[in-house]
N, C-alpha and C. Protein backbone atom coordinates (compact mmCIF):
# COMPACT_ATOMS: atom_id res chain seq x y z
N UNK A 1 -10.60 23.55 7.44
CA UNK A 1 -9.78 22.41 7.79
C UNK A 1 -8.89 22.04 6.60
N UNK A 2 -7.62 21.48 6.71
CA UNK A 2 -6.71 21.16 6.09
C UNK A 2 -6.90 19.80 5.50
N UNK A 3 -6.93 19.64 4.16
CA UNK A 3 -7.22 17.65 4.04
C UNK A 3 -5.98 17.67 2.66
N UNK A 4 -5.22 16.83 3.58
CA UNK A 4 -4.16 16.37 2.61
C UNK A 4 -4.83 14.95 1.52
N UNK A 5 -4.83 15.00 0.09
CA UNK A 5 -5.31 14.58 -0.56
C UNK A 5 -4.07 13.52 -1.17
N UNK A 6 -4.13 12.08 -1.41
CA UNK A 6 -3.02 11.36 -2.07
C UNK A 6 -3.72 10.53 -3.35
N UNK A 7 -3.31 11.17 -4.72
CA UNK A 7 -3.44 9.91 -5.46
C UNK A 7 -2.30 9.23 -6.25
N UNK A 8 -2.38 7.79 -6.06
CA UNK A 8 -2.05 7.05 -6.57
C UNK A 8 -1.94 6.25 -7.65
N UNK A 9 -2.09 6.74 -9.28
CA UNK A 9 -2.72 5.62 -10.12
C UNK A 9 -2.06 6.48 -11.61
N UNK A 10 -1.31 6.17 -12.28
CA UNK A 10 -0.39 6.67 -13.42
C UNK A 10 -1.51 6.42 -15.15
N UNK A 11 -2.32 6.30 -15.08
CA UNK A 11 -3.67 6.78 -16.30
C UNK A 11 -4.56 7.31 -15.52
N UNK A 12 -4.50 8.61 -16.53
CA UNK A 12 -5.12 9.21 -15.91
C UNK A 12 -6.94 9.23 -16.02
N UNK A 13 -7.50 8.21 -17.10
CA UNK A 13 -9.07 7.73 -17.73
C UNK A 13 -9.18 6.85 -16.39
N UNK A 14 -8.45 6.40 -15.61
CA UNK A 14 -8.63 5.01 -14.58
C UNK A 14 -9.80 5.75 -13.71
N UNK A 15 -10.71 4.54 -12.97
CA UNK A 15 -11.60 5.22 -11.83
C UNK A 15 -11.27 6.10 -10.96
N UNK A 16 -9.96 5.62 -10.37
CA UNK A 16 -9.05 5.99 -9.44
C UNK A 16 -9.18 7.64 -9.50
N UNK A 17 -8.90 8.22 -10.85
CA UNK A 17 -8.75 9.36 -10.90
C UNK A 17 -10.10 10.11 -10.85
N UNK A 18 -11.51 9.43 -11.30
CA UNK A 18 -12.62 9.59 -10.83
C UNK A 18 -12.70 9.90 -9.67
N UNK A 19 -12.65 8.97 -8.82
CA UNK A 19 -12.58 9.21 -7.42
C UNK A 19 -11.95 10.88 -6.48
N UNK A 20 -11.01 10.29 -7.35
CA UNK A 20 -9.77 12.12 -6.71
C UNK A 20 -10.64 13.37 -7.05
N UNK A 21 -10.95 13.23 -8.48
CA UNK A 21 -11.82 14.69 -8.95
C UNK A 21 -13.17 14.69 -7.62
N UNK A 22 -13.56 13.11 -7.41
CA UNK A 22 -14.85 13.68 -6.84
C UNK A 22 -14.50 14.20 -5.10
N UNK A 23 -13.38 13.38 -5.22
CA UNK A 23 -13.10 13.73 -3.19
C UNK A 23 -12.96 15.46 -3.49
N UNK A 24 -12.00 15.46 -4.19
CA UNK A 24 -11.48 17.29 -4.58
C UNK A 24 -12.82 18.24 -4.60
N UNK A 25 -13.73 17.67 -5.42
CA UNK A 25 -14.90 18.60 -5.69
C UNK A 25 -15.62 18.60 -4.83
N UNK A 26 -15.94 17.95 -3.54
CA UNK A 26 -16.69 17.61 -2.48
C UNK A 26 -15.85 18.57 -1.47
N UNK A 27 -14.51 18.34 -1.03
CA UNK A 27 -13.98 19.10 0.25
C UNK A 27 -14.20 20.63 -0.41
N UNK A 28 -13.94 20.70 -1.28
CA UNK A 28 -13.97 22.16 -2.08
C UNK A 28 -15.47 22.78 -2.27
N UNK A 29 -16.52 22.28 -2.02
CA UNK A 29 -17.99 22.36 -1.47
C UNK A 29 -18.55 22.60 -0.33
N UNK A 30 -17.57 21.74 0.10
CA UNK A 30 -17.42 21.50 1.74
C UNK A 30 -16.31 22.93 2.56
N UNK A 31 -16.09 23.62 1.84
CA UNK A 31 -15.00 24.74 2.03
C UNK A 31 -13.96 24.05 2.65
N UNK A 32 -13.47 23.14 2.75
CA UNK A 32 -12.14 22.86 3.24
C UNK A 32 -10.50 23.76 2.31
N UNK A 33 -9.74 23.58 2.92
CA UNK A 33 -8.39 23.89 2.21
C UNK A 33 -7.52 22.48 1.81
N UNK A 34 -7.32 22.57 0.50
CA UNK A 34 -6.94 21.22 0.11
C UNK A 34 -5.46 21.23 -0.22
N UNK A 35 -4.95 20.27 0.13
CA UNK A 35 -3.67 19.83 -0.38
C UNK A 35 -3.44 18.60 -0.80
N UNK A 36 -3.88 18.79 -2.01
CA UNK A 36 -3.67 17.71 -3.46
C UNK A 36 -2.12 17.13 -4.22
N UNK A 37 -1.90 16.04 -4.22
CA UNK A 37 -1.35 15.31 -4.96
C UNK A 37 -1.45 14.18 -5.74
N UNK A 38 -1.48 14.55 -7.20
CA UNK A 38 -0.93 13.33 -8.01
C UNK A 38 0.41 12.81 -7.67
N UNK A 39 0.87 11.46 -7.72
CA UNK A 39 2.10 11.46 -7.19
C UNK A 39 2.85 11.11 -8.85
N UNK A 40 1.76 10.31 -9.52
CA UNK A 40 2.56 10.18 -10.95
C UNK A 40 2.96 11.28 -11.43
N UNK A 41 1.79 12.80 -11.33
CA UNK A 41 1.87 13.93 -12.39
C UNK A 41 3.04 14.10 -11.84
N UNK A 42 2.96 14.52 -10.33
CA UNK A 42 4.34 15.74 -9.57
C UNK A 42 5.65 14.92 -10.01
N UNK A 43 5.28 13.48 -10.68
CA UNK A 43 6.59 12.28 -10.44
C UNK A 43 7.73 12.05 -9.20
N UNK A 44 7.22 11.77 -8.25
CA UNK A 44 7.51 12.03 -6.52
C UNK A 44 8.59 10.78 -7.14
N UNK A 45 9.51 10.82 -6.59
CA UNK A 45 10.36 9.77 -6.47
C UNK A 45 10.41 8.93 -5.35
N UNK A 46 10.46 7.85 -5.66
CA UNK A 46 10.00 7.15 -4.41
C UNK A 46 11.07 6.18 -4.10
N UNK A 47 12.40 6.25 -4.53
CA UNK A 47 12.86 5.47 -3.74
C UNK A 47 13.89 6.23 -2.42
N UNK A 48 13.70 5.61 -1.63
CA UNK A 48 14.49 5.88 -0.33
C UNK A 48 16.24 5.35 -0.44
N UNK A 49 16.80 6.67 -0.42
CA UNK A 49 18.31 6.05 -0.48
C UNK A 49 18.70 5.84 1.03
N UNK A 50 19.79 4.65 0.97
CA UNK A 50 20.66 4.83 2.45
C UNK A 50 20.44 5.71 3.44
N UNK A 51 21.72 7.06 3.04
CA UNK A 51 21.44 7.74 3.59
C UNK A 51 20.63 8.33 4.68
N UNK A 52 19.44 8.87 3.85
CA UNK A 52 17.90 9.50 4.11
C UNK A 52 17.30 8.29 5.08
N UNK A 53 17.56 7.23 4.81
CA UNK A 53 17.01 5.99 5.67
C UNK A 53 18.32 6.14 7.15
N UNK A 54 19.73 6.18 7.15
CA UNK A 54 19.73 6.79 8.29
C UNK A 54 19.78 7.78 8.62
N UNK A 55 19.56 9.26 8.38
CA UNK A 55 19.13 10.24 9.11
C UNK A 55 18.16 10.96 8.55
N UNK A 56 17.04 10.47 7.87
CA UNK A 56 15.92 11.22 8.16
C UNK A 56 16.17 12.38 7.18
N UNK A 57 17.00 12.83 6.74
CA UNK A 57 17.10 13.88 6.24
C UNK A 57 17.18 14.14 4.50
N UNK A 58 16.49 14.86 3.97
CA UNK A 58 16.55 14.60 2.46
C UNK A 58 16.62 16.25 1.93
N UNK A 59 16.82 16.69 0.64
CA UNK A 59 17.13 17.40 0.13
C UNK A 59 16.22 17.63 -0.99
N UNK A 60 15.15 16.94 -1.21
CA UNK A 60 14.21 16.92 -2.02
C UNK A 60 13.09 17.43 -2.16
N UNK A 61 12.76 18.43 -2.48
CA UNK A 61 11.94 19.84 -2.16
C UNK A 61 10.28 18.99 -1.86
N UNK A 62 10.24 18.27 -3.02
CA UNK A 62 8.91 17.61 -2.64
C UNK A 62 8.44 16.63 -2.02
N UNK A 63 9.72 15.76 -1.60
CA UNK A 63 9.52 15.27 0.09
C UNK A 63 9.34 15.82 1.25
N UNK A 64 10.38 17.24 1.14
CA UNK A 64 9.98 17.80 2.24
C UNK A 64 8.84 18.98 2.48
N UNK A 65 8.21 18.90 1.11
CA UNK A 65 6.76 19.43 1.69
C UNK A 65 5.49 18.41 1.75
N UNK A 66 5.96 17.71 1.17
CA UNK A 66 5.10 16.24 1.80
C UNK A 66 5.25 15.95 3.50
N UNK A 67 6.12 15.87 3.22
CA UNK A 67 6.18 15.94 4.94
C UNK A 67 5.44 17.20 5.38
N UNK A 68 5.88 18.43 5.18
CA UNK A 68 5.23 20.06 6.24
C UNK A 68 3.80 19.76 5.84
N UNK A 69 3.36 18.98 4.75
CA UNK A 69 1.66 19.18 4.60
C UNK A 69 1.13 18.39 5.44
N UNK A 70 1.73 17.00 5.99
CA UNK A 70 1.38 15.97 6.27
C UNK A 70 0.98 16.23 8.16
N UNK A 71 2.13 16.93 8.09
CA UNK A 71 2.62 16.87 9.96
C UNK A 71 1.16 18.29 10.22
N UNK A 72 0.80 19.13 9.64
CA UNK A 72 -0.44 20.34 9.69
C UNK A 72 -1.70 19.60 9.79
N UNK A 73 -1.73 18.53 8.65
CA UNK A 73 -2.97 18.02 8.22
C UNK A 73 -4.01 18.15 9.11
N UNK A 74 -5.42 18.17 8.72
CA UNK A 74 -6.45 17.89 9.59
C UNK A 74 -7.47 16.44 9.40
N UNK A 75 -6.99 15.93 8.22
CA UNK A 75 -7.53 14.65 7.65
C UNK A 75 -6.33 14.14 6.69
N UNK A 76 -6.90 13.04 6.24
CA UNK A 76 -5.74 12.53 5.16
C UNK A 76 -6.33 11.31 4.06
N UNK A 77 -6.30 11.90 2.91
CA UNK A 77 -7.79 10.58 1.79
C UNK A 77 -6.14 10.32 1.24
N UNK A 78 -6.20 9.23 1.18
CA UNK A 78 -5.47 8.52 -0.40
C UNK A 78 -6.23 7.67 -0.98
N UNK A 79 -5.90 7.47 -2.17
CA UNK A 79 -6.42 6.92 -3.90
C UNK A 79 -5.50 5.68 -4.50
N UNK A 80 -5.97 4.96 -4.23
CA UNK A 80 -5.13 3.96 -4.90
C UNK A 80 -5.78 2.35 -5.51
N UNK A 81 -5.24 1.91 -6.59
CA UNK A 81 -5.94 0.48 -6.99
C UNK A 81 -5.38 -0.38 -6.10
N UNK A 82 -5.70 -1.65 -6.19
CA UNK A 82 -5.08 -3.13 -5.32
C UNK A 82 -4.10 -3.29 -6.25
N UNK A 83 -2.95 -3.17 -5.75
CA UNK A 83 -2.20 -3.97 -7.23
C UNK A 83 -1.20 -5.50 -6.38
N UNK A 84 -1.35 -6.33 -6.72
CA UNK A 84 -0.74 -7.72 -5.85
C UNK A 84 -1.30 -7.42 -3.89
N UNK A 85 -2.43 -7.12 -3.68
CA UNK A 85 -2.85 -6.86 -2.31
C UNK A 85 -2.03 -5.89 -1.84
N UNK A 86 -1.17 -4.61 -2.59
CA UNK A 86 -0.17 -3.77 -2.38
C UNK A 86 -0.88 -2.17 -2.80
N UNK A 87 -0.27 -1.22 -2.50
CA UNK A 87 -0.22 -0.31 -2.65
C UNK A 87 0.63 0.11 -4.23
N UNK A 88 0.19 0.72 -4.80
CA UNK A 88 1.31 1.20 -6.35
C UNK A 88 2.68 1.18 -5.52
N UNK A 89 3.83 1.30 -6.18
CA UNK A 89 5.60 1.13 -5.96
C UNK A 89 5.75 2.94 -5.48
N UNK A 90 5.03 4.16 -6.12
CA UNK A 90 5.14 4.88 -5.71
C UNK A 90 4.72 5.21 -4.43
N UNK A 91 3.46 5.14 -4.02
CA UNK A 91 2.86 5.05 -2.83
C UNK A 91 3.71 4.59 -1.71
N UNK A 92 4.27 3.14 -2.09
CA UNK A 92 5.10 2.60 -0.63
C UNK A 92 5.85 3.49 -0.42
N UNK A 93 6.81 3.72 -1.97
CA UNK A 93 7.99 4.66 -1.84
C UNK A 93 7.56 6.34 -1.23
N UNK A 94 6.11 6.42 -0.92
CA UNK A 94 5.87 7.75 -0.84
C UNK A 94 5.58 7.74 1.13
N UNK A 95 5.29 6.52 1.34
CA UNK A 95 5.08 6.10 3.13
C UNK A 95 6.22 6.16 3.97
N UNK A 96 7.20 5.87 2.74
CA UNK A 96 8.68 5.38 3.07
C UNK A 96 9.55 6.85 3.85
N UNK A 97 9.25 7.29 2.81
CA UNK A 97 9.97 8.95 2.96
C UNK A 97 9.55 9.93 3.41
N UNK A 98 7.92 9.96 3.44
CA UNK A 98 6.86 11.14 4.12
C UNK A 98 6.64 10.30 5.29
N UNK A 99 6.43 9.27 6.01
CA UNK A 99 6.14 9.35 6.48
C UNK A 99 7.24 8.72 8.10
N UNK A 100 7.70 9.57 8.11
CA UNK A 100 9.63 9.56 8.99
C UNK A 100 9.40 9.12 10.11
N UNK A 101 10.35 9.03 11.25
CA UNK A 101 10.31 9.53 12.84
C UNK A 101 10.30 11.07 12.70
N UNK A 102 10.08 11.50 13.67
CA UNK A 102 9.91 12.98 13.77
C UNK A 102 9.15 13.83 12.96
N UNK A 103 8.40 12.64 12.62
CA UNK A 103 7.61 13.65 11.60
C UNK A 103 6.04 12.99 11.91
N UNK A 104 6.16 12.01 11.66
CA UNK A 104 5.02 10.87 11.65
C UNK A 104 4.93 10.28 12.67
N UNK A 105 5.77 10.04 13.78
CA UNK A 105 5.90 9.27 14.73
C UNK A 105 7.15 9.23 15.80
N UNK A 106 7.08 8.75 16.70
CA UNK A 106 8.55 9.17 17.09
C UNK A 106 8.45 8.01 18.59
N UNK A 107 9.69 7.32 18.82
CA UNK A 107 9.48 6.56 20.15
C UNK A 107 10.38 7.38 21.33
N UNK A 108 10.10 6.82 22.31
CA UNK A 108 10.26 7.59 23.84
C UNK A 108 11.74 7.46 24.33
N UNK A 109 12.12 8.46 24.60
CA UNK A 109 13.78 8.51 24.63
C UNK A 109 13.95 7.32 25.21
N UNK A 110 15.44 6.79 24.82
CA UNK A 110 16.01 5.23 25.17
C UNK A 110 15.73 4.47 24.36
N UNK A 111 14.26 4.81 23.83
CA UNK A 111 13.89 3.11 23.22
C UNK A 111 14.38 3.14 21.61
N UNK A 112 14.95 2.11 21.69
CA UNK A 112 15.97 1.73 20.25
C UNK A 112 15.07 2.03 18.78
N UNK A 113 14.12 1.43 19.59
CA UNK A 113 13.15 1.28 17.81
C UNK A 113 12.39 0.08 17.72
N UNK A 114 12.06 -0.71 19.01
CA UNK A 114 11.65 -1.73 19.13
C UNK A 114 9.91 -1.71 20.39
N UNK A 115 10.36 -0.80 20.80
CA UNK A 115 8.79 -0.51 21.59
C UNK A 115 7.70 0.45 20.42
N UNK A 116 6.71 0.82 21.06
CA UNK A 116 5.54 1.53 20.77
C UNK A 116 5.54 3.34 20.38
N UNK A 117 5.99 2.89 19.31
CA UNK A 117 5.90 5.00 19.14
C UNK A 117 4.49 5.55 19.87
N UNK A 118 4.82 6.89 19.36
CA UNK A 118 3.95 7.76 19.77
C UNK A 118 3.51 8.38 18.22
N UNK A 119 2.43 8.38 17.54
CA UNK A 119 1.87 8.58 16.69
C UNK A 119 2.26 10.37 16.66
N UNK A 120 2.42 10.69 15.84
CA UNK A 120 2.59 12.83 16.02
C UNK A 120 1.62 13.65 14.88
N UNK A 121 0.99 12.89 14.36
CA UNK A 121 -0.16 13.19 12.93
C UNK A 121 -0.95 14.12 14.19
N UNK A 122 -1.64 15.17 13.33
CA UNK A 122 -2.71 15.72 14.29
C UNK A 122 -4.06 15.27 13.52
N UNK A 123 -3.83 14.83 12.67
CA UNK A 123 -4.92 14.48 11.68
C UNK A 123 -5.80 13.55 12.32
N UNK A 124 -7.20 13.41 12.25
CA UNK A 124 -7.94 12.72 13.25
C UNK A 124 -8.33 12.06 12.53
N UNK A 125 -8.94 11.87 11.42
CA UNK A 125 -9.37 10.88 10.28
C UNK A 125 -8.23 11.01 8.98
N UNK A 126 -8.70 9.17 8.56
CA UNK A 126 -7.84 8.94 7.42
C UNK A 126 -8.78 8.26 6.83
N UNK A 127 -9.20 8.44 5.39
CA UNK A 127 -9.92 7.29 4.50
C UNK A 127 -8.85 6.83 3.05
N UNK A 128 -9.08 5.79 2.86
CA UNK A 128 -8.86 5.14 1.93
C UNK A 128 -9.44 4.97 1.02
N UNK A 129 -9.67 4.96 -0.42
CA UNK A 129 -9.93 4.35 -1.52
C UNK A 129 -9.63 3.72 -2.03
N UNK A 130 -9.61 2.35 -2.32
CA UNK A 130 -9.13 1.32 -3.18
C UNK A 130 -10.16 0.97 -4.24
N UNK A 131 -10.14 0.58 -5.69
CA UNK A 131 -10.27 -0.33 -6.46
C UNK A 131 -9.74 -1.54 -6.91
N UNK A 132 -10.34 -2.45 -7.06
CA UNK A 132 -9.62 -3.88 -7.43
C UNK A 132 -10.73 -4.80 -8.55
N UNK A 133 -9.60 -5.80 -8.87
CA UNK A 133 -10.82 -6.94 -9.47
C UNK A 133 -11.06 -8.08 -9.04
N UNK A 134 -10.61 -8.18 -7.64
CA UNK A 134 -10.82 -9.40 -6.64
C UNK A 134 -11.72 -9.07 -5.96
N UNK A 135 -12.92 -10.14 -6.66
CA UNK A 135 -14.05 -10.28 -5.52
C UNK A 135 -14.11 -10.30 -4.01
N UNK A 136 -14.46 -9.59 -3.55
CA UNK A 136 -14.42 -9.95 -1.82
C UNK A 136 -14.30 -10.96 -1.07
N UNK A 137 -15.30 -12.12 -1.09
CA UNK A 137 -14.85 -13.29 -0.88
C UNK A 137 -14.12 -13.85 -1.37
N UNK A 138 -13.66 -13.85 -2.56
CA UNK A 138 -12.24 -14.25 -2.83
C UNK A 138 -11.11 -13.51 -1.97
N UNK A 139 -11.06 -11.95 -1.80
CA UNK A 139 -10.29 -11.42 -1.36
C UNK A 139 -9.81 -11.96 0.33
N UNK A 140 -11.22 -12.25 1.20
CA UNK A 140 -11.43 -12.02 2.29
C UNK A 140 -10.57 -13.95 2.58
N UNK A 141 -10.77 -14.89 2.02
CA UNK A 141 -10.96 -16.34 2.27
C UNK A 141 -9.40 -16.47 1.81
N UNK A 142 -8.91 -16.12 0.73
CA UNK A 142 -7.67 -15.75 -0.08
C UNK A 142 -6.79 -15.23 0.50
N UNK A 143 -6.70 -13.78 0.62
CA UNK A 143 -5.53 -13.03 0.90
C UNK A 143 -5.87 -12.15 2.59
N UNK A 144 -7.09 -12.28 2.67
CA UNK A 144 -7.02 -11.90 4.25
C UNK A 144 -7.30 -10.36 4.07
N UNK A 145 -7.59 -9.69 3.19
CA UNK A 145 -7.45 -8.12 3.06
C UNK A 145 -5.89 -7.82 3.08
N UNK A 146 -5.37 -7.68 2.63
CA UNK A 146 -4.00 -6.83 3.42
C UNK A 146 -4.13 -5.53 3.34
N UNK A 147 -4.58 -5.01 2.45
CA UNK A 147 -4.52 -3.19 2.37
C UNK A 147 -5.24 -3.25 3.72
N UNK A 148 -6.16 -3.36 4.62
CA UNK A 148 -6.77 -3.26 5.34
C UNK A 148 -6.20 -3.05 6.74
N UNK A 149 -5.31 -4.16 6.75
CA UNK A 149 -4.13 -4.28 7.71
C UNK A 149 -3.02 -3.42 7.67
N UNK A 150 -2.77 -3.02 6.53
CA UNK A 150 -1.53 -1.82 6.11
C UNK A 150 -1.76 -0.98 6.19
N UNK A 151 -3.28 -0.53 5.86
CA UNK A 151 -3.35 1.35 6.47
C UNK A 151 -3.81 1.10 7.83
N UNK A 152 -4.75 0.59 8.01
CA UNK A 152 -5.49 0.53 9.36
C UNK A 152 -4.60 0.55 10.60
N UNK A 153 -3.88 -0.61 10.48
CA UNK A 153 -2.97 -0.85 11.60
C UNK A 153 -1.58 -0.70 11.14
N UNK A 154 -0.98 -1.03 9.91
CA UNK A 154 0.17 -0.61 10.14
C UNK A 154 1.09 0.71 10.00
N UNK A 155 -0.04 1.22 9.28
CA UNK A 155 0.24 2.98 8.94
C UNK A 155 -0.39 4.03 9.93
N UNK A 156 -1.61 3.77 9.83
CA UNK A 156 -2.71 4.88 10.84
C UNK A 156 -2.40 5.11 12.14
N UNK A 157 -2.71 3.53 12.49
CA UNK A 157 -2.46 3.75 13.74
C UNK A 157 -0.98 3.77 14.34
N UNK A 158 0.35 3.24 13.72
CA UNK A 158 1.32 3.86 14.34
C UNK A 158 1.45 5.47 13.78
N UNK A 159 0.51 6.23 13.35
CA UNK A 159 1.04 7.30 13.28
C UNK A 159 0.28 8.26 14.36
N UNK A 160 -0.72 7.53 14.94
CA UNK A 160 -1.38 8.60 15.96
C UNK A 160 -3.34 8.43 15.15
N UNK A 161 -3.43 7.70 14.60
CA UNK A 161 -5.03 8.71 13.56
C UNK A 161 -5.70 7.18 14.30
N UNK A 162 -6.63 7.15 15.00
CA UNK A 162 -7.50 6.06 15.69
C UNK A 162 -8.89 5.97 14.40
N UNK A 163 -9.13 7.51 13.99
CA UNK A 163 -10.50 7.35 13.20
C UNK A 163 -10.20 7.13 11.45
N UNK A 164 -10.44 5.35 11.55
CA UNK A 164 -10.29 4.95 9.61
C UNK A 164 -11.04 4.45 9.02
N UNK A 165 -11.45 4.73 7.84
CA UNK A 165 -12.26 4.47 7.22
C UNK A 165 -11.88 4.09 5.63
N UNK A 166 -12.22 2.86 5.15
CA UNK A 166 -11.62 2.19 3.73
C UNK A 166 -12.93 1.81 2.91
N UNK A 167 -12.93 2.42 1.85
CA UNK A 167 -13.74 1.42 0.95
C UNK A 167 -13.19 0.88 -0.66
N UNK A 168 -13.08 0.14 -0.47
CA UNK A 168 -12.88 -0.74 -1.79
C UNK A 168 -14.07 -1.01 -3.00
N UNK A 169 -13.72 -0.30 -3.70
CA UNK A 169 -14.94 -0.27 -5.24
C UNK A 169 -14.34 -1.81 -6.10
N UNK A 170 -15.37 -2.43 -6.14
CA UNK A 170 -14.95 -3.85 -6.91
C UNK A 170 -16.25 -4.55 -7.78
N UNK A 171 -16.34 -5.22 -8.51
CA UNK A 171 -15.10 -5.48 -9.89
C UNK A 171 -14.87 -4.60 -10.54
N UNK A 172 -13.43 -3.41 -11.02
CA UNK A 172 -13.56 -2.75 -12.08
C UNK A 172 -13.63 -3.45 -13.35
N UNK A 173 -12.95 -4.32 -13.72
CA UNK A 173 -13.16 -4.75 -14.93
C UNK A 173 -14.28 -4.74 -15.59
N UNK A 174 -15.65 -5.17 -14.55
CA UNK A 174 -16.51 -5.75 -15.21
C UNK A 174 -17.49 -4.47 -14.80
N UNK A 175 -17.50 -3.60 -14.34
CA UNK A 175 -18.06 -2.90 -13.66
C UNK A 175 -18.83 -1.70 -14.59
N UNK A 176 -20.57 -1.43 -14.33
CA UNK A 176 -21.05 -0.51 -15.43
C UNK A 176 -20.72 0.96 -15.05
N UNK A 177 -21.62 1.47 -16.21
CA UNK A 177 -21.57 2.94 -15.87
C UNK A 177 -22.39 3.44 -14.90
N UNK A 178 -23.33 2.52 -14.40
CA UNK A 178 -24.09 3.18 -13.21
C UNK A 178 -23.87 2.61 -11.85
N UNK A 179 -22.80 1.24 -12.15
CA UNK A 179 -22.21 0.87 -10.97
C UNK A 179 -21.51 2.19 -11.00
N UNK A 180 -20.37 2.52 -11.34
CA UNK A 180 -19.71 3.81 -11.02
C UNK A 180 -20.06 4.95 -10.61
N UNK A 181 -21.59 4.99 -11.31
CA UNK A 181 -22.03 6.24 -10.97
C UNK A 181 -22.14 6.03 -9.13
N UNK A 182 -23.06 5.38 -8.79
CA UNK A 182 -23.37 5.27 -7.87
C UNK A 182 -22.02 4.94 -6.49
N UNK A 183 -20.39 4.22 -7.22
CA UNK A 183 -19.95 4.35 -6.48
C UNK A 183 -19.22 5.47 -6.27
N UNK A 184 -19.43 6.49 -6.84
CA UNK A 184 -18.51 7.96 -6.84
C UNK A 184 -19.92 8.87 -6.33
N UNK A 185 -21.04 8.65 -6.30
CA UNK A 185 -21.97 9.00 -5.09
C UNK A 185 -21.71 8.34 -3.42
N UNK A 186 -21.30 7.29 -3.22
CA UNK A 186 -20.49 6.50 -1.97
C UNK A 186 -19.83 7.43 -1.65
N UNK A 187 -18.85 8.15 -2.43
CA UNK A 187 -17.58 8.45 -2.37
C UNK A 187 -17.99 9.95 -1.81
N UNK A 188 -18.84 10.60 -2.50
CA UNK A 188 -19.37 12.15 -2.06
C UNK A 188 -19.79 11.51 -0.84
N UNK A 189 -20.42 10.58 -0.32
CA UNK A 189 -20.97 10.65 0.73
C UNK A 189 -20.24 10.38 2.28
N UNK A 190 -19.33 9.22 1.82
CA UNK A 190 -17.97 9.64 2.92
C UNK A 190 -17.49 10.67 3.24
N UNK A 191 -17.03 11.39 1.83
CA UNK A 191 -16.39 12.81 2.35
C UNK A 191 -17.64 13.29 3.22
N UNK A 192 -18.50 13.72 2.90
CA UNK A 192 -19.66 14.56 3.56
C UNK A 192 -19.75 14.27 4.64
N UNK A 193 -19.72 12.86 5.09
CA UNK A 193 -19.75 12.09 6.61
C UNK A 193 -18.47 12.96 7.67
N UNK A 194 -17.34 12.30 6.62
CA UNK A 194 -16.07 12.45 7.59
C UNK A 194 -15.59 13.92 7.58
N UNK A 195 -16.05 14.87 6.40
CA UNK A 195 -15.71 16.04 6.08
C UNK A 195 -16.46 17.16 5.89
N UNK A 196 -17.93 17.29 6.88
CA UNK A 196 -18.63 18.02 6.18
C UNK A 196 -18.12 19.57 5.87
């Protein structure tokens, strides 16, 4: 199986990147075929010009295999911290451009852009990783989750993927070495769930 891999997080000592080595070393156990990205290392550019915003079309070798990996996929993990209840600036910029009409989604001839696409991912599962230093109940009473709402429903599911799964590792700041240990054992154990 194909598992398109996304990380998100520009130091490379951060958990974040913990996480990636361990998803990587798990599907790769798991014999999967991986398609890995750092988006800081590859330095994906992430902003969306005009243009490309109206026709879809770009010239940018590593957008457009972001896209051919994306539209194959058989799963899809991204890696990322909470940063302002947001995704990193690259990441958006990386949803923005990989993830198109006609590629990611597409609505039913006639309709302007205002009804219900049709999701076109063949990918059946998507998990998430987040780290943050907002306590949960703070998070939950506070800000409502938003990452939660942004992959779940506003990414996943208009792209077609019904099966999601998120976990959020929290407090890093304060967080030991055997909290970590144990949450990068979590982390083997999702993959194993969703990926054996």
């Amino acid at each position: 199986m194909e598992i398109l891999v996304i990380l998100a997080h520009p130091y490379r000592e951060s958990f974040n990147h913990a996480i990636y080595q361990t998803v990587l070393d798990t599907l790769n156990e798991n014999s999967h075929q991986i398609l890995a990205h750092n988006l800081y290392e590859e330095e994906f550019n992430p902003l969306l010009e005009g243009s490309e915003l109206a026709t879809g079309e770009t010239s940018d070798p590593l957008v457009l295999k972001h896209r051919q990996e994306i539209k194959k996929a058989h799963g899809i993990i991204i890696i990322h911290p909470n940063w302002w209840g947001q995704p990193p600036a690259i990441l958006k910029g990386w949803t923005d451009r990989v993830l198109r009409s006609g590629v990611a989604y597409q609505f039913e001839e006639g309709d302007d852009g205002s009804g219900v696409p049709e999701g076109l991912l063949v990918a059946e599962t998507a998990l998430v990783f987040n780290t943050s230093n907002t306590p949960l109940e703070r998070e939950i009473r506070v800000f409502g989750d938003p990452l939660e709402r942004i992959w779940k429903d506003c990414v996943f599911d208009f792209c077609g993927i019904k099966n999601f799964n998120r976990k959020m590792f929290r407090t890093i700041a304060s967080s030991t070495p055997k909290e970590r240990e144990l949450w990068l054992e979590d982390v083997k154990k999702t993959i194993n769930t969703y990926f054996p």
